[in-house]
C-alpha atoms as a PDB file:
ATOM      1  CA  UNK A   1       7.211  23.489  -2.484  1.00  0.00           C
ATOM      2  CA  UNK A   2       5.919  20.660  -4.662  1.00  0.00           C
ATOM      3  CA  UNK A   3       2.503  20.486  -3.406  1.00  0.00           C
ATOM      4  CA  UNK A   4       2.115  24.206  -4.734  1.00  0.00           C
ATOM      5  CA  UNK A   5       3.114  23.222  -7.797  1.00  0.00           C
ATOM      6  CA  UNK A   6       0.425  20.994  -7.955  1.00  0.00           C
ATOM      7  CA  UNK A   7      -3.360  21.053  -8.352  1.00  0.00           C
ATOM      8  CA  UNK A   8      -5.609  20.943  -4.928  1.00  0.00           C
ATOM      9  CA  UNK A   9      -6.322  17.450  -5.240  1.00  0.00           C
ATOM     10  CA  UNK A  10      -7.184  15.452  -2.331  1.00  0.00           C
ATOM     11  CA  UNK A  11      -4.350  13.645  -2.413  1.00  0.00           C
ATOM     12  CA  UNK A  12      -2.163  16.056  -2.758  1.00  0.00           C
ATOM     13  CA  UNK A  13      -3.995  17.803   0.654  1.00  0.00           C
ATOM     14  CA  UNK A  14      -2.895  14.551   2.637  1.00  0.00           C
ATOM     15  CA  UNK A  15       0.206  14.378   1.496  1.00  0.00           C
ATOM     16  CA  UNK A  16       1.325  17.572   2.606  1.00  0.00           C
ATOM     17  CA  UNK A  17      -0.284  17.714   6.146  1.00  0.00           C
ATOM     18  CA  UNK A  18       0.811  13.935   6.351  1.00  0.00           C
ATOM     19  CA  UNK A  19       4.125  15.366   5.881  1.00  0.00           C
ATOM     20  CA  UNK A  20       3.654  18.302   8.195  1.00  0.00           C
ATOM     21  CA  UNK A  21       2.784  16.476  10.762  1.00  0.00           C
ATOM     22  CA  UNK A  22       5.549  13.863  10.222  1.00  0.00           C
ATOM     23  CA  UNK A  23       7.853  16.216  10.022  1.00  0.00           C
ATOM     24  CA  UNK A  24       6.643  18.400  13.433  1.00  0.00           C
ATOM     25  CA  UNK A  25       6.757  14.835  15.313  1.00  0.00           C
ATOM     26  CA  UNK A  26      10.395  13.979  14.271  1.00  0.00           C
ATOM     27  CA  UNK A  27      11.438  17.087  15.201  1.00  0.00           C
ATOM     28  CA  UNK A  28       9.702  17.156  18.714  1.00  0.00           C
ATOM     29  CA  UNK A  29      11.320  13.610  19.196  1.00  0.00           C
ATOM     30  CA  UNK A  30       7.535  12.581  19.817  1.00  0.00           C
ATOM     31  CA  UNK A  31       8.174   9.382  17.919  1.00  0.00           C
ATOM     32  CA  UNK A  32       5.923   8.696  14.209  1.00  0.00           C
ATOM     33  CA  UNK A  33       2.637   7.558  15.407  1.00  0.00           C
ATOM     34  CA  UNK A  34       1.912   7.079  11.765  1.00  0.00           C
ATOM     35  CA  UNK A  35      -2.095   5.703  12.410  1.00  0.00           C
ATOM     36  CA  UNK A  36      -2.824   8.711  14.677  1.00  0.00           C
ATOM     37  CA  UNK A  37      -0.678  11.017  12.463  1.00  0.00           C
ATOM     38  CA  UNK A  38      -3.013   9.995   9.754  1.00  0.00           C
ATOM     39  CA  UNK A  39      -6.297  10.279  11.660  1.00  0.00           C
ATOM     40  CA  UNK A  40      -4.978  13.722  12.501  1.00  0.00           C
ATOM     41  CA  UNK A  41      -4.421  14.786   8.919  1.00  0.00           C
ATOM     42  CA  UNK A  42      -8.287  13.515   7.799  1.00  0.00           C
ATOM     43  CA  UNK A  43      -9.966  15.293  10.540  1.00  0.00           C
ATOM     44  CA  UNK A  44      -8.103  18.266   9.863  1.00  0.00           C
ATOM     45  CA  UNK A  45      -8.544  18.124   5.731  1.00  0.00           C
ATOM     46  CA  UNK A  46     -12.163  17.366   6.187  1.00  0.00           C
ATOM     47  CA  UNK A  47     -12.808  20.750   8.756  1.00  0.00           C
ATOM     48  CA  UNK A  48     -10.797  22.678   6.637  1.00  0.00           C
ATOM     49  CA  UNK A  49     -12.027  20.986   3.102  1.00  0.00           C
ATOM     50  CA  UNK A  50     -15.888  19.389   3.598  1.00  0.00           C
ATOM     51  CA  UNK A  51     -15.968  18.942  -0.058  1.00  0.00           C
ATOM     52  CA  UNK A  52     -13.115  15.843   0.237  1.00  0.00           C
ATOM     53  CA  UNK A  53     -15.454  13.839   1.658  1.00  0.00           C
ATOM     54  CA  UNK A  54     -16.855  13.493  -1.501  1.00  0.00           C
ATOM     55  CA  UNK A  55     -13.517  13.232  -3.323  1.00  0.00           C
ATOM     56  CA  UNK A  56     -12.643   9.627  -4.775  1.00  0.00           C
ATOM     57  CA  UNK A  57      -9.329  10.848  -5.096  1.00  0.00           C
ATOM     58  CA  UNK A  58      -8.683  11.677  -1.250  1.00  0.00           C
ATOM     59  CA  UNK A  59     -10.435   8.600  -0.265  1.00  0.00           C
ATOM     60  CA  UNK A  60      -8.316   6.590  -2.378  1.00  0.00           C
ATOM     61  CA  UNK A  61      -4.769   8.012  -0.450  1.00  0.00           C
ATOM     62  CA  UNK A  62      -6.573   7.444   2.904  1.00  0.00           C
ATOM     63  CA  UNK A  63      -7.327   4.051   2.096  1.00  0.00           C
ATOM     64  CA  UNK A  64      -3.803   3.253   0.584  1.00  0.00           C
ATOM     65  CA  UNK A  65      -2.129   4.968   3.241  1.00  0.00           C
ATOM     66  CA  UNK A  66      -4.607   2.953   6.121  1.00  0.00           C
ATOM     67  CA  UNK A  67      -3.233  -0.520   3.978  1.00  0.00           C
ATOM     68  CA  UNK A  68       0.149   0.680   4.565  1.00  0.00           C
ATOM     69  CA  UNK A  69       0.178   1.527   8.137  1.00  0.00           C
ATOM     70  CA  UNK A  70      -1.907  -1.558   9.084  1.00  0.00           C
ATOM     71  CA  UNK A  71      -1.471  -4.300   6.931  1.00  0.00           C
ATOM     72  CA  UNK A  72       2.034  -3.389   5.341  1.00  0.00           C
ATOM     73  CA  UNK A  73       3.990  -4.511   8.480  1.00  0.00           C
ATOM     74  CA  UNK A  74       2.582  -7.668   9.036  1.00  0.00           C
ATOM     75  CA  UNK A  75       2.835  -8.902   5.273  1.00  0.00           C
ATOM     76  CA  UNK A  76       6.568  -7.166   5.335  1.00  0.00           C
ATOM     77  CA  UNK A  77       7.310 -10.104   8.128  1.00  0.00           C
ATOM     78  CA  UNK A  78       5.848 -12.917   6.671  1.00  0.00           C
ATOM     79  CA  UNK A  79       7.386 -12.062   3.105  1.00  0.00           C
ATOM     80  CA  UNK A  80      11.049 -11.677   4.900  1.00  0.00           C
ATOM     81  CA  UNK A  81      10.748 -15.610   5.517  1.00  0.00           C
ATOM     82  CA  UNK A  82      11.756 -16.011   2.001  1.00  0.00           C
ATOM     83  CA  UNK A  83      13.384 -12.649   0.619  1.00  0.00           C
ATOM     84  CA  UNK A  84      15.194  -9.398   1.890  1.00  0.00           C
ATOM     85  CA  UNK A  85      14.062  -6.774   3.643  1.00  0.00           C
ATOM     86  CA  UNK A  86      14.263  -4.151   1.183  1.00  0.00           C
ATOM     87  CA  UNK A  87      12.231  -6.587  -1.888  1.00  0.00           C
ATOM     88  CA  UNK A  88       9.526  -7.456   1.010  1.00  0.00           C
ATOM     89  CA  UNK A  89       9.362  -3.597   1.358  1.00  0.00           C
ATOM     90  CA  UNK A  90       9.065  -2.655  -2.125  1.00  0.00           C
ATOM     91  CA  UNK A  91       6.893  -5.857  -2.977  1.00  0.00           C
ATOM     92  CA  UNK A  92       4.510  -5.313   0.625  1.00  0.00           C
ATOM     93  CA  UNK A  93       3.576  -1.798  -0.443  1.00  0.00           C
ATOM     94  CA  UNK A  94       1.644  -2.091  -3.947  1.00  0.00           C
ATOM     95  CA  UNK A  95      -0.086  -5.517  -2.733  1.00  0.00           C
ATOM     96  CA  UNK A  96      -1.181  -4.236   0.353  1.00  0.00           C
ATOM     97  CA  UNK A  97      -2.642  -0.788  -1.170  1.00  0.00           C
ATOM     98  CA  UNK A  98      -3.885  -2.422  -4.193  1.00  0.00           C
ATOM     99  CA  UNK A  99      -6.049  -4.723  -1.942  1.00  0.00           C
ATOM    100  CA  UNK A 100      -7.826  -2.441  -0.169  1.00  0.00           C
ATOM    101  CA  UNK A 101      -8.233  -0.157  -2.624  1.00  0.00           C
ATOM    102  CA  UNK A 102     -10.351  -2.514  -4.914  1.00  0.00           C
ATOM    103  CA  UNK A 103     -13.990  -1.813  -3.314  1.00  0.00           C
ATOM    104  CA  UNK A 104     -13.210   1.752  -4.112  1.00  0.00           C
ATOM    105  CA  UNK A 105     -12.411   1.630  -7.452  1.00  0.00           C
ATOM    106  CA  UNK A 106     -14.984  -1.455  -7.951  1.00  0.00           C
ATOM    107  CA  UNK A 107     -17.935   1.042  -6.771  1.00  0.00           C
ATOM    108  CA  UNK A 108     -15.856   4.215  -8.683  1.00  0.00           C
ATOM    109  CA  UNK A 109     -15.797   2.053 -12.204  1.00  0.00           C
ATOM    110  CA  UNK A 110     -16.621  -1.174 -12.225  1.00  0.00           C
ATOM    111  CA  UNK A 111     -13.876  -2.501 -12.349  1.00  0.00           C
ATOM    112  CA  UNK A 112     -10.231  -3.753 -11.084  1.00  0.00           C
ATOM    113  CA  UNK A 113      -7.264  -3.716 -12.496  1.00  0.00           C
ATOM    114  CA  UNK A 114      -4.958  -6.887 -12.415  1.00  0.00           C
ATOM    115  CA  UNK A 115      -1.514  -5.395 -13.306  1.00  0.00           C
ATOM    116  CA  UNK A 116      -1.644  -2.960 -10.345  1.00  0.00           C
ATOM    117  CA  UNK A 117       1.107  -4.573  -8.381  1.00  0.00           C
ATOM    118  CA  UNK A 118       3.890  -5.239 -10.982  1.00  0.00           C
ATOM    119  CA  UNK A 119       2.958  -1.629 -12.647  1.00  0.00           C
ATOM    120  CA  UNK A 120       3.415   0.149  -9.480  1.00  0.00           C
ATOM    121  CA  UNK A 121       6.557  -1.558  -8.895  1.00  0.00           C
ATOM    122  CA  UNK A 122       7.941  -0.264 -11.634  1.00  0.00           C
ATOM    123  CA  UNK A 123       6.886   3.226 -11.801  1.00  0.00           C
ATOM    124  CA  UNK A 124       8.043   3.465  -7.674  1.00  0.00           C
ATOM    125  CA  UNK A 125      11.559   4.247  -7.839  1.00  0.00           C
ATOM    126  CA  UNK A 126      10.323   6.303 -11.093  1.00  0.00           C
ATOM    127  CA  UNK A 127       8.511   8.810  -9.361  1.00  0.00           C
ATOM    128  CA  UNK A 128      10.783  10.145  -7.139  1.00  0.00           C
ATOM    129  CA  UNK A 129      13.619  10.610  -9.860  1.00  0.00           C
ATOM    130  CA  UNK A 130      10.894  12.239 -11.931  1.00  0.00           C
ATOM    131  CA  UNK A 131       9.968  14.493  -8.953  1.00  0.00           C
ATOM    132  CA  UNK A 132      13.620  15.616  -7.373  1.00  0.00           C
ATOM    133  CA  UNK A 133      14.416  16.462 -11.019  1.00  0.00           C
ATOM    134  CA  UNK A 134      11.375  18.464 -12.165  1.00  0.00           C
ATOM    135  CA  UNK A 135      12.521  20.403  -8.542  1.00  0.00           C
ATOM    136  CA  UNK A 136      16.017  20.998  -9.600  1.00  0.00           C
ATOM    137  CA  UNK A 137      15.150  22.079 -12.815  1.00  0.00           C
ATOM    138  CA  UNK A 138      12.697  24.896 -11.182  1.00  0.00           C
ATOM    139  CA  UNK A 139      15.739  25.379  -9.073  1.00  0.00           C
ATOM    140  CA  UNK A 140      18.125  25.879 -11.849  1.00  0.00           C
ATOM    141  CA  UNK A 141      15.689  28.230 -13.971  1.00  0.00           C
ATOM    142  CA  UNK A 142      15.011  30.671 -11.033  1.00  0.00           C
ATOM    143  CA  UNK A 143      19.195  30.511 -10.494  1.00  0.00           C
ATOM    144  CA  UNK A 144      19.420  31.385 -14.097  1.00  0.00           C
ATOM    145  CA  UNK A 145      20.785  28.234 -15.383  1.00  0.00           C
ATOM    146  CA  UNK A 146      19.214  26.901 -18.323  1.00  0.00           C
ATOM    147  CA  UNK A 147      21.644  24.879 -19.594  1.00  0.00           C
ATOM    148  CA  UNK A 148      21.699  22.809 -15.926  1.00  0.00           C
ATOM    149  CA  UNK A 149      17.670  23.129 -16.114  1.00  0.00           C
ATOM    150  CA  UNK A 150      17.216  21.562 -19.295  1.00  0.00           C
ATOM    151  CA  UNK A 151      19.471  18.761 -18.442  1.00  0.00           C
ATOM    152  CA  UNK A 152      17.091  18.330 -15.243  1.00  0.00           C
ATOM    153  CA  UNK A 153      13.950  18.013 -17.428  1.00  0.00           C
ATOM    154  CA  UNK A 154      15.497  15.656 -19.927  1.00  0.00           C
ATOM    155  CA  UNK A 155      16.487  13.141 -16.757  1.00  0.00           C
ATOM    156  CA  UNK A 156      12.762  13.698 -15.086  1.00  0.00           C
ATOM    157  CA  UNK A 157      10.928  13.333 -18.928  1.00  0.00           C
ATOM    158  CA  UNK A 158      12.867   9.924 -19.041  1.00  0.00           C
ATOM    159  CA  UNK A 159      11.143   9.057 -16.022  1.00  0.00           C
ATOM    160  CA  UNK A 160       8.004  10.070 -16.573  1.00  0.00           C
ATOM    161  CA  UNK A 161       8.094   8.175 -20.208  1.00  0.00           C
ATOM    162  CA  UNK A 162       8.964   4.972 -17.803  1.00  0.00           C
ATOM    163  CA  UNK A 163       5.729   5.610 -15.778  1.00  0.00           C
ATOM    164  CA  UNK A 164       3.815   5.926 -18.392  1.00  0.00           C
ATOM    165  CA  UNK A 165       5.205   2.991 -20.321  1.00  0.00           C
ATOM    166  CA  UNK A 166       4.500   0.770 -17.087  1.00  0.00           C
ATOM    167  CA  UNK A 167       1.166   2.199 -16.807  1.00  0.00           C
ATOM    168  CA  UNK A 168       0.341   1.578 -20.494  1.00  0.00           C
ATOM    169  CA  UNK A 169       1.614  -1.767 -20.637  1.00  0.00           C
ATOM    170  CA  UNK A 170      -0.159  -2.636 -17.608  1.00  0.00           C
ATOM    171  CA  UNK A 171      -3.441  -1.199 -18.990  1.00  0.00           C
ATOM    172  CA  UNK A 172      -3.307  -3.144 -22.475  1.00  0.00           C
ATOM    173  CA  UNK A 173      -2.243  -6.234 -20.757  1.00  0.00           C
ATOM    174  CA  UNK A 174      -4.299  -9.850 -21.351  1.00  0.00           C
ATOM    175  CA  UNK A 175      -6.962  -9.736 -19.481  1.00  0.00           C
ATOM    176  CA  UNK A 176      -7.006  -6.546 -18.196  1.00  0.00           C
ATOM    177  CA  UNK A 177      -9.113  -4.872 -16.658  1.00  0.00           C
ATOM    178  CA  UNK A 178     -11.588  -7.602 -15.303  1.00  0.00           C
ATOM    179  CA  UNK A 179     -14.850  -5.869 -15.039  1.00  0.00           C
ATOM    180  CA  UNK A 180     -17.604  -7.361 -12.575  1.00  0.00           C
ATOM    181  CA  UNK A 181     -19.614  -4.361 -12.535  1.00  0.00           C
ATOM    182  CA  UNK A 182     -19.862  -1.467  -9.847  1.00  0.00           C
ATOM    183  CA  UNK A 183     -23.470  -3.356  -8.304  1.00  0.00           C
ATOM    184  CA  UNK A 184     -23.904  -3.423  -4.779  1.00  0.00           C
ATOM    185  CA  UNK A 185     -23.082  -7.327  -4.609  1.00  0.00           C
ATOM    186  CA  UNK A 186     -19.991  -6.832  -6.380  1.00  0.00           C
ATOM    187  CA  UNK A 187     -18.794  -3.909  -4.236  1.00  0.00           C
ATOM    188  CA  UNK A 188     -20.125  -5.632  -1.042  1.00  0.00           C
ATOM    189  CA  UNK A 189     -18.686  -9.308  -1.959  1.00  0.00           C
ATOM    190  CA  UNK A 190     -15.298  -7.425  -2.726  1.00  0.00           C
ATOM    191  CA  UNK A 191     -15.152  -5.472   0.233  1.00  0.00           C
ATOM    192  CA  UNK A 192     -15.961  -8.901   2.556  1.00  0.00           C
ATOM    193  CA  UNK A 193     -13.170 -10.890   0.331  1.00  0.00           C
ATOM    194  CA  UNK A 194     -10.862  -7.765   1.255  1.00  0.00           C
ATOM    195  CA  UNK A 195     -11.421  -7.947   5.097  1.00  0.00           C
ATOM    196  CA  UNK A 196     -11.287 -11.772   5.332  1.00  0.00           C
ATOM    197  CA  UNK A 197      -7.340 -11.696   3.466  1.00  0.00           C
ATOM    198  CA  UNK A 198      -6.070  -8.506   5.917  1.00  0.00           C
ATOM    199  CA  UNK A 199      -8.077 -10.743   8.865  1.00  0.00           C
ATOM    200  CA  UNK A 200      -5.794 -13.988   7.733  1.00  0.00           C
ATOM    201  CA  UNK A 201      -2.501 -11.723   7.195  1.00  0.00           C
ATOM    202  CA  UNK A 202      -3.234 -10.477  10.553  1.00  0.00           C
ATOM    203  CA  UNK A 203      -4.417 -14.008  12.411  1.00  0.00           C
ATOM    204  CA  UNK A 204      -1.413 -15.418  10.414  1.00  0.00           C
ATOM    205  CA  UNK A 205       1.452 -13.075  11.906  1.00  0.00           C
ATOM    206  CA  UNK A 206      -0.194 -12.861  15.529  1.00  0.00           C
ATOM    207  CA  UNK A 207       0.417 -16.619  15.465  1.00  0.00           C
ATOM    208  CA  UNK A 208       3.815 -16.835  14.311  1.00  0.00           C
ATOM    209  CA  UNK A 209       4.668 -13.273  16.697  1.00  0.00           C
ATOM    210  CA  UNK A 210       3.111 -15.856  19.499  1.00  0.00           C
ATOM    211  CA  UNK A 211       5.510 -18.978  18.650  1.00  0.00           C
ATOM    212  CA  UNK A 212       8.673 -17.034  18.276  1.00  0.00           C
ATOM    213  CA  UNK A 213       7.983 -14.878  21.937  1.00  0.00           C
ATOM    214  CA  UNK A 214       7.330 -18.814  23.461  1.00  0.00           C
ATOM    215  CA  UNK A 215      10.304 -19.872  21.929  1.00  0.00           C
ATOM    216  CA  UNK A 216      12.491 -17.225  22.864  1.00  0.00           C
ATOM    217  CA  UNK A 217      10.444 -17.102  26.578  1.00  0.00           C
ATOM    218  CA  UNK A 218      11.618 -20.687  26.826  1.00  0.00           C
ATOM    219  CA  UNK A 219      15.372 -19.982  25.745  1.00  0.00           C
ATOM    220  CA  UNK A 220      15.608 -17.115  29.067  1.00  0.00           C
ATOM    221  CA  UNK A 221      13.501 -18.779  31.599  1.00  0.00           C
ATOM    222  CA  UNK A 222      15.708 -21.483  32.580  1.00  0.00           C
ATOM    223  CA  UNK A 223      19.041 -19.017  32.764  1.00  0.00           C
ATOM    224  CA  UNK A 224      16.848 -16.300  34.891  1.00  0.00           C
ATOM    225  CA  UNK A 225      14.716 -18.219  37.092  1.00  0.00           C
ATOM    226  CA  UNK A 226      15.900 -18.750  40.715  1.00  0.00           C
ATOM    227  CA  UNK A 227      16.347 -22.476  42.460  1.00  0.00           C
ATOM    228  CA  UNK A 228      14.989 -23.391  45.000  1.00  0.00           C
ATOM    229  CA  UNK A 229      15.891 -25.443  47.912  1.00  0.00           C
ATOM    230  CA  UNK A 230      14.633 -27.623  50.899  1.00  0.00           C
ATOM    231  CA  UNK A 231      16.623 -26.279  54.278  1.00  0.00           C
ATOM    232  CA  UNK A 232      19.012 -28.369  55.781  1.00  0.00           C
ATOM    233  CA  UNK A 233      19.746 -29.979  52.144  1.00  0.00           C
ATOM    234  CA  UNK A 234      22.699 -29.924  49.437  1.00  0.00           C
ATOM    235  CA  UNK A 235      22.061 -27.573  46.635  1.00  0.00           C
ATOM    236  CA  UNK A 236      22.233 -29.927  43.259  1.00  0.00           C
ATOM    237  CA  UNK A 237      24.556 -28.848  40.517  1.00  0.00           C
END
């Protein structure tokens, strides 16, 4: 119902058959395959919608989403060494989808924006309120209830004024944007900086998924593996 409300934007496309999909696969009990789910969802946009592989705008949300799947989990374990779940959650999300996303809007304008993390850690829990209550107000106008409607679209404008101050603060902010240029050597050099960090991340949390599994191999080993004998002899306590 909200993706009809809104323009045919590519990333408004892959949201809603990401969604479909999710939501078929939970209720099949298939499990959430979320990479294939995803690789689903561009094959079928792009045969139904050739013109998105064009769109900057879809291949942003791919990307983001790709950062999320991919590299979101293993930066989510490293940053719960030193915080909570739900702030390495939160915090994992922008930093992972603002990284990858820099070639793309390096070749797109030029340049990349160095707020992107704390902005889109504000506006996050933002959105949704913004959303539900835009919905609800829609709701309350078709029920005949203005008076409910209106006090819908006064709690969603308050949101939307929050986004817009975090994206406006973030825009105007020292040094911001930096602007190397959208050259080939910039994009390239950006893309190669991009893949050697989720490369570490990944290298980094393969390690320490390899030292805990020893560690914990060592703890059951000795209380599950059998003794052995020589005939004819005492058993040892």
């Amino acid at each position: 119902a909200y993706a009809m409300l809104l323009d045919s934007e590519g990333s408004v496309i892959r949201s809603l058959a990401m969604g479909l999909l999710g939501a078929y696969a939970m209720l099949r009990g298939s499990g959430r395959q979320s990479l294939a789910a995803l690789q689903t969802t561009v094959l079928m946009c792009l045969l139904a919608a050739p013109h998105l592989a064009v769109d900057m705008g879809f291949a942003l949300s791919v990307t983001a989403t790709s950062a999320l799947i991919l590299l979101g989990p293993p930066l989510i374990r490293l940053l719960m060494r030193v915080m909570p779940v739900f702030c390495a959650e939160m915090l994992a999300a922008p930093i992972v989808a603002s990284l990858w996303c820099t070639p793309l809007i390096l070749a797109m304008s030029g340049k990349v924006p160095l707020y992107s993390v704390p902005a889109n850690l504000v506006a996050a829990p933002l959105a949704p309120l913004s959303m539900l209550a835009g919905l609800a107000a829609l709701g309350f106008m078709l029920l005949g209830l203005p008076t409910a409607a209106d006090l819908c679209l006064r709690a969603g404008g308050l949101a939307a004024q929050g986004i817009e101050w975090a994206a406006h603060t973030a825009a105007h902010a020292p040094g911001n944007p930096w602007e190397p240029g959208s050259n080939v050597p910039a994009v390239v050099c950006s893309a190669l900086c991009v893949l050697a960090l989720s490369v570490a991340l990944w290298w980094v949390d393969a390690r320490r998924y390899r030292a805990v599994t020893h560690r914990q191999y060592l703890r059951v080993v000795p209380q599950t593996a059998p003794s052995y004998q020589r005939p004819n002899q005492p058993a040892r306590s």
